[in-house]
Protein backbone atom coordinates (compact mmCIF):
# COMPACT_ATOMS: atom_id res chain seq x y z
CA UNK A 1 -11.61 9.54 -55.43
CA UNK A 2 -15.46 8.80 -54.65
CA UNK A 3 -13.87 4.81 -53.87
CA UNK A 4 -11.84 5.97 -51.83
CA UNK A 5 -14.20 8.06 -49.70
CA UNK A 6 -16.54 5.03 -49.75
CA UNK A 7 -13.88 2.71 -48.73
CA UNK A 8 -13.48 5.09 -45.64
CA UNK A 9 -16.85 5.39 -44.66
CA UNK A 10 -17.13 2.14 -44.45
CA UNK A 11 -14.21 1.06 -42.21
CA UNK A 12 -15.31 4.20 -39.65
CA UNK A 13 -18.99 2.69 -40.02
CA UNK A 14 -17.04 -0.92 -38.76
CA UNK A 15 -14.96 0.43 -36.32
CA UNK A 16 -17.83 2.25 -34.80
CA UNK A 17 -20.12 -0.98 -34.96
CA UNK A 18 -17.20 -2.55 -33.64
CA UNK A 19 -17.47 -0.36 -30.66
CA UNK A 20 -20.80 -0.27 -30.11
CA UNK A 21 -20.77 -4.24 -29.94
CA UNK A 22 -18.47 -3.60 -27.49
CA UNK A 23 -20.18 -1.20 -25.15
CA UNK A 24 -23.28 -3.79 -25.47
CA UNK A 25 -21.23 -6.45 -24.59
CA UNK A 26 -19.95 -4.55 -21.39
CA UNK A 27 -23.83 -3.58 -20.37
CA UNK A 28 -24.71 -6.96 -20.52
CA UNK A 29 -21.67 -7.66 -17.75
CA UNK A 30 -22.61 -4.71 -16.07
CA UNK A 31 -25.89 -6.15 -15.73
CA UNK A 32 -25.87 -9.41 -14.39
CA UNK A 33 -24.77 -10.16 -10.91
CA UNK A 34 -22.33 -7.02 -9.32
CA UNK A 35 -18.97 -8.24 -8.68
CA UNK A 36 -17.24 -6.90 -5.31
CA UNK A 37 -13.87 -5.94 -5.42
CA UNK A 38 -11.51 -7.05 -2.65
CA UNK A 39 -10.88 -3.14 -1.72
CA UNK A 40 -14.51 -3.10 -1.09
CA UNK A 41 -14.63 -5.94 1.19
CA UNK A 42 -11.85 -4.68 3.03
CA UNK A 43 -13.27 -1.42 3.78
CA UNK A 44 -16.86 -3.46 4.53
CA UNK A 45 -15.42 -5.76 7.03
CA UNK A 46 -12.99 -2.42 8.66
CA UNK A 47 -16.67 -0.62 8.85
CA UNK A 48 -18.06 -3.52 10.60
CA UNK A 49 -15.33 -3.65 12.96
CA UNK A 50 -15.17 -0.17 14.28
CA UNK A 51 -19.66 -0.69 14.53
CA UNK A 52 -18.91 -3.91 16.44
CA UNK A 53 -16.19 -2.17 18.91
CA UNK A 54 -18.65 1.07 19.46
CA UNK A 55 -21.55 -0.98 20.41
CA UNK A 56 -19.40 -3.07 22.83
CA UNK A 57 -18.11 0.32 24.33
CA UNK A 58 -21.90 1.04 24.55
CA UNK A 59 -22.68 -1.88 26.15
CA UNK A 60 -20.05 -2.09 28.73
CA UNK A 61 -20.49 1.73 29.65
CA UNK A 62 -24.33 0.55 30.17
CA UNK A 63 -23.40 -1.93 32.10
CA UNK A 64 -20.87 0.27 34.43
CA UNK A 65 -23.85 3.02 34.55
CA UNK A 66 -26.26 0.41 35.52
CA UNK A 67 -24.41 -0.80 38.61
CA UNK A 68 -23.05 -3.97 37.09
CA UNK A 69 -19.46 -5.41 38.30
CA UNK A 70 -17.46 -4.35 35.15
CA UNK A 71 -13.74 -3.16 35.63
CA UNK A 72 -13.15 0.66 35.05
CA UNK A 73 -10.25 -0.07 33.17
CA UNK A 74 -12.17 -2.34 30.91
CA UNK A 75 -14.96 0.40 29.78
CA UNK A 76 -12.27 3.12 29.41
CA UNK A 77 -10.17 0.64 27.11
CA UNK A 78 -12.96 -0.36 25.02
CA UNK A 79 -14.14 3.48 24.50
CA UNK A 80 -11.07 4.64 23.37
CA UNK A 81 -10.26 1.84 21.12
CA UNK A 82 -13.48 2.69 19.99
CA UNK A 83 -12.86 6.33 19.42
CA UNK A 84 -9.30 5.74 17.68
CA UNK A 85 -10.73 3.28 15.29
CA UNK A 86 -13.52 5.66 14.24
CA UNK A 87 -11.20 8.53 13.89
CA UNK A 88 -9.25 6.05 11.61
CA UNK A 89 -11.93 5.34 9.53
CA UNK A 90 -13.24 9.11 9.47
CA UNK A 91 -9.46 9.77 8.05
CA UNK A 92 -9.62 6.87 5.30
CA UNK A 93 -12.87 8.09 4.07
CA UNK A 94 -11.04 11.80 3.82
CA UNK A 95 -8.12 9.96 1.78
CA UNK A 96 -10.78 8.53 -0.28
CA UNK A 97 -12.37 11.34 -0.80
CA UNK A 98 -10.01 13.58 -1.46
CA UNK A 99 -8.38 11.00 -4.20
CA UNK A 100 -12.14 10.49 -5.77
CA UNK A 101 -11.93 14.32 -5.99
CA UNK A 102 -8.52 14.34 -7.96
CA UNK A 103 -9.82 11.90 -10.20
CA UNK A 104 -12.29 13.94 -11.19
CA UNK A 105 -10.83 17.01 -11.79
CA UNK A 106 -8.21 15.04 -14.44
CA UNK A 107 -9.36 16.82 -17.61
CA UNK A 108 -8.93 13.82 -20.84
């Protein structure tokens, strides 16, 4: 009986070396150089996007304000294209959100 209580304590005491080598093994990873994911430079190059089209909107409604020969058309375009595209990216970061949110309220 005591052998066999030995010979379980020590296969839990490898499995949970096992697992700790493991866990070290990921920290190391984890520590060197972070790794982007192509979702994340997705939604980096949509943010800079929707920046670049609001400061051109800026600029071009400057430049209407200021007496400069721009085209009405042009600076109402450009400020609504603006506006959709940060209302899009106000809704994706809702989506997001709301999905991070579910995630965490999954009980394991």
């Amino acid at each position: 009986m005591q052998l066999q209580k030995d010979d379980l304590f020590s296969r839990h005491q490898q499995q949970v070396q096992f697992m700790m080598d493991q866990v070290a093994t990921r920290n190391r990873v984890l520590e060197g150089e972070p790794k982007t994911s192509p979702f994340a430079n997705i939604l980096a190059n949509g943010i800079g996007r929707v920046n670049e089209m609001q400061l051109q909107s800026e600029d071009l409604v400057e430049q209407l304000l200021s007496g400069e020969d721009v085209n009405q058309a042009e600076v109402f375009t450009s400020v609504q294209k603006a506006d959709m595209s940060f209302r899009l990216l106000v809704q994706i970061r809702n989506k997001l959100m709301q999905a991070y949110e579910e995630l965490n309220s999954i009980r394991v």
